[in-house]
Protein backbone atom coordinates (compact mmCIF):
# COMPACT_ATOMS: atom_id res chain seq x y z
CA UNK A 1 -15.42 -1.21 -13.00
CA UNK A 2 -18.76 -2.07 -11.48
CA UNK A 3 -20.33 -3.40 -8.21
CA UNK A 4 -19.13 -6.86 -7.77
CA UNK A 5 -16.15 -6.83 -10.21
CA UNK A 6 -12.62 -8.39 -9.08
CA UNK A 7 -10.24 -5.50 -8.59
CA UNK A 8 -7.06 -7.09 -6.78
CA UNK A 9 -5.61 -10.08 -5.45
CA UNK A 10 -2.86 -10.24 -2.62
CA UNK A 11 -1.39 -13.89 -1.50
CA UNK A 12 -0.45 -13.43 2.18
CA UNK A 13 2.58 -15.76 2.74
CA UNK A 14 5.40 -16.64 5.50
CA UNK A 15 8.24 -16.32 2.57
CA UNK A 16 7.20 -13.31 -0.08
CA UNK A 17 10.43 -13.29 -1.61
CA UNK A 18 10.06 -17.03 -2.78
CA UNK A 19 6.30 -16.39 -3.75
CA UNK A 20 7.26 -13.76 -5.96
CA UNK A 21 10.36 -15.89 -7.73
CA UNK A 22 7.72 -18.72 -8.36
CA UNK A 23 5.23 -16.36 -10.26
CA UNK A 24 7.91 -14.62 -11.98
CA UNK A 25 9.06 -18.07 -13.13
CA UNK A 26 5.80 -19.80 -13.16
CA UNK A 27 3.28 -17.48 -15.22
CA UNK A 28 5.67 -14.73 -16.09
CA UNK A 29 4.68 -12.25 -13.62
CA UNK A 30 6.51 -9.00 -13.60
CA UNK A 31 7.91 -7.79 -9.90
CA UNK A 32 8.05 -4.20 -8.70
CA UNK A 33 8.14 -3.35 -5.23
CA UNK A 34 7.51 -0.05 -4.42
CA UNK A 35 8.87 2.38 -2.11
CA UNK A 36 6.48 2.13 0.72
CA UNK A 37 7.47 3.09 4.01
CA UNK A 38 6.88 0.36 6.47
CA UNK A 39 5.48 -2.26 4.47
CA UNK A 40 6.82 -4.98 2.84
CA UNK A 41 5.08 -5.65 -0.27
CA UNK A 42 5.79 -6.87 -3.84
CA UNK A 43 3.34 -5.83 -7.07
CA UNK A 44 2.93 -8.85 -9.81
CA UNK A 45 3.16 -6.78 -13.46
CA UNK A 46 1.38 -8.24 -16.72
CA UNK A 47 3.10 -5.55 -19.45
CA UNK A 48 4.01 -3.30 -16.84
CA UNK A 49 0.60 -3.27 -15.21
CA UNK A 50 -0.39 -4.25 -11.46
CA UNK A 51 -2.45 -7.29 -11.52
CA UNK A 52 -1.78 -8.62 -7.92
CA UNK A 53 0.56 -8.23 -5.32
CA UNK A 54 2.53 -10.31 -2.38
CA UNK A 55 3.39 -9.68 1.40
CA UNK A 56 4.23 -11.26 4.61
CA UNK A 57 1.39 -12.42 6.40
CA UNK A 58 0.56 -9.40 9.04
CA UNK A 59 1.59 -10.32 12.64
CA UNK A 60 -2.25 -10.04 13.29
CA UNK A 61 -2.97 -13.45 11.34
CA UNK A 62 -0.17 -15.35 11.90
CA UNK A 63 -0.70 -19.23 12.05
CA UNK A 64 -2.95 -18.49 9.20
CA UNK A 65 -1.79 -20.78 6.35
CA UNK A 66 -0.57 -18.91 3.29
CA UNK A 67 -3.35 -17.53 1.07
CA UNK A 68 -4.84 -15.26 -1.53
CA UNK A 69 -7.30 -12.43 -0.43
CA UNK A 70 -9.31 -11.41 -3.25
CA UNK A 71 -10.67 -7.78 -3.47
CA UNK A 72 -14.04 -6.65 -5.04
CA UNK A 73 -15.47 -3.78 -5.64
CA UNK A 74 -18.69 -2.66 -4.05
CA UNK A 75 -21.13 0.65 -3.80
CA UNK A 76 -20.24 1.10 -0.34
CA UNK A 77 -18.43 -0.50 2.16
CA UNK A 78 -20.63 0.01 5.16
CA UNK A 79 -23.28 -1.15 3.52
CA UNK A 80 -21.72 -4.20 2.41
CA UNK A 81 -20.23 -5.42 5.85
CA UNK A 82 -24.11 -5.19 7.53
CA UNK A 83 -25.02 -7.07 4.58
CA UNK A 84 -22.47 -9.37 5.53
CA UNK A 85 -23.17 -9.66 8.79
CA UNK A 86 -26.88 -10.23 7.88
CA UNK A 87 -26.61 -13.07 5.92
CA UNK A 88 -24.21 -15.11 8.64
CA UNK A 89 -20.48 -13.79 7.42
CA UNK A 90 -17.83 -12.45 9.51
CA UNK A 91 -16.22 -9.26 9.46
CA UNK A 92 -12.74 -9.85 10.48
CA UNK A 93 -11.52 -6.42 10.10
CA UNK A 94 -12.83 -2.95 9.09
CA UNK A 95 -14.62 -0.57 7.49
CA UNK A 96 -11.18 0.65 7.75
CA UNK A 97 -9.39 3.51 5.31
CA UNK A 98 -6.31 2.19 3.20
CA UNK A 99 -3.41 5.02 4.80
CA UNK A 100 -2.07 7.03 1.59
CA UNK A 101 -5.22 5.60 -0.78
CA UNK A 102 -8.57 6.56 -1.68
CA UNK A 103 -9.80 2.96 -0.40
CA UNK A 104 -12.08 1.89 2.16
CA UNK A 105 -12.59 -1.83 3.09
CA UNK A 106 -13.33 -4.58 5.20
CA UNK A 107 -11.92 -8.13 5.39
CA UNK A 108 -14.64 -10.79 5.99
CA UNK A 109 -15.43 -14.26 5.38
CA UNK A 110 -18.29 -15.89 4.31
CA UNK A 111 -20.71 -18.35 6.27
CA UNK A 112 -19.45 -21.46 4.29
CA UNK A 113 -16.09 -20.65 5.35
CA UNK A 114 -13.84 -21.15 2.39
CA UNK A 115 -10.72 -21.95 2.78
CA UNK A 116 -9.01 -18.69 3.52
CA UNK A 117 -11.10 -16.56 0.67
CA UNK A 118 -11.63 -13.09 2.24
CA UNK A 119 -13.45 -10.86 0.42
CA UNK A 120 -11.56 -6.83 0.52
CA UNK A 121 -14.40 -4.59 -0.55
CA UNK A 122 -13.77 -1.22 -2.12
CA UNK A 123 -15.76 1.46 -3.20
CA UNK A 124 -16.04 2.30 -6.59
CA UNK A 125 -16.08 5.58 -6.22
CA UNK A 126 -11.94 5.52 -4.80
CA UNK A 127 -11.44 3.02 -7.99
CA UNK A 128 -9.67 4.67 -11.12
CA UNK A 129 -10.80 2.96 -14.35
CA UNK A 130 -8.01 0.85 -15.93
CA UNK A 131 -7.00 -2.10 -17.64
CA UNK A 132 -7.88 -5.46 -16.06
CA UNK A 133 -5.71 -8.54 -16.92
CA UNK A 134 -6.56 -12.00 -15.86
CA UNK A 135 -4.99 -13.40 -13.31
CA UNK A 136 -4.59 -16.89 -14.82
CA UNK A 137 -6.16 -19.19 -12.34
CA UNK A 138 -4.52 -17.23 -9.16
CA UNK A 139 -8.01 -16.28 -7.46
């Protein structure tokens, strides 16, 4: 994994149950949902193997349409949301650390304003190397 890689995707949606039938269906998509207290949130498997996942759209952002949220992987987060800033994004959320991961992020947006494409941006160093599968046209 290296700065600027795609490591996750996660659509945001008002019905996650019926999101995650229609990928199972659709592209084949595996489901797991793990036992996370709190959350509501569904993992998409390719051979047993976390590619994306799906949740309710967080009370903070509702009214948003549904959408993905694409994550990528940078050096370091701080660094990355002044850069942001800097160049005429938005930071919508964060630096902020993931509870019960190794992950620091920040949700922002771009000047151009893409239709609901926030960028999550981890640090490599809190990434484990693994397997990447492609995500078949979902980000």
């Amino acid at each position: 994994m290296k700065h600027g890689d795609f490591l996750w995707c996660d659509a945001m949606t008002s019905d996650p149950q019926a999101a995650a039938d229609f990928y199972s269906a659709v592209v084949g998509w595996g489901l797991l949902t793990p036992e996370v207290t709190g959350m509501d949130y569904t993992i998409l498997t390719v051979e047993g193997q976390g590619v994306a996942g799906i949740m309710p759209i967080p009370d903070d952002q509702k009214g948003h349409p549904p959408a993905w949220t694409m994550h990528v992987a940078v050096d370091d987060v701080d660094s990355a949301a002044a850069k942001l800033k800097s160049l005429g994004g938005t930071v919508h959320r964060g630096p902020w650390e993931v509870p019960g991961q190794a992950v620091r992020k920040l949700r922002g947006r771009e000047p151009a304003r893409v239709q609901q494409c926030a960028a999550s941006l981890i640090p490599l160093a809190s990434v484990a190397p693994r397997r990447m599968h492609s995500l078949r046209g979902a980000c």
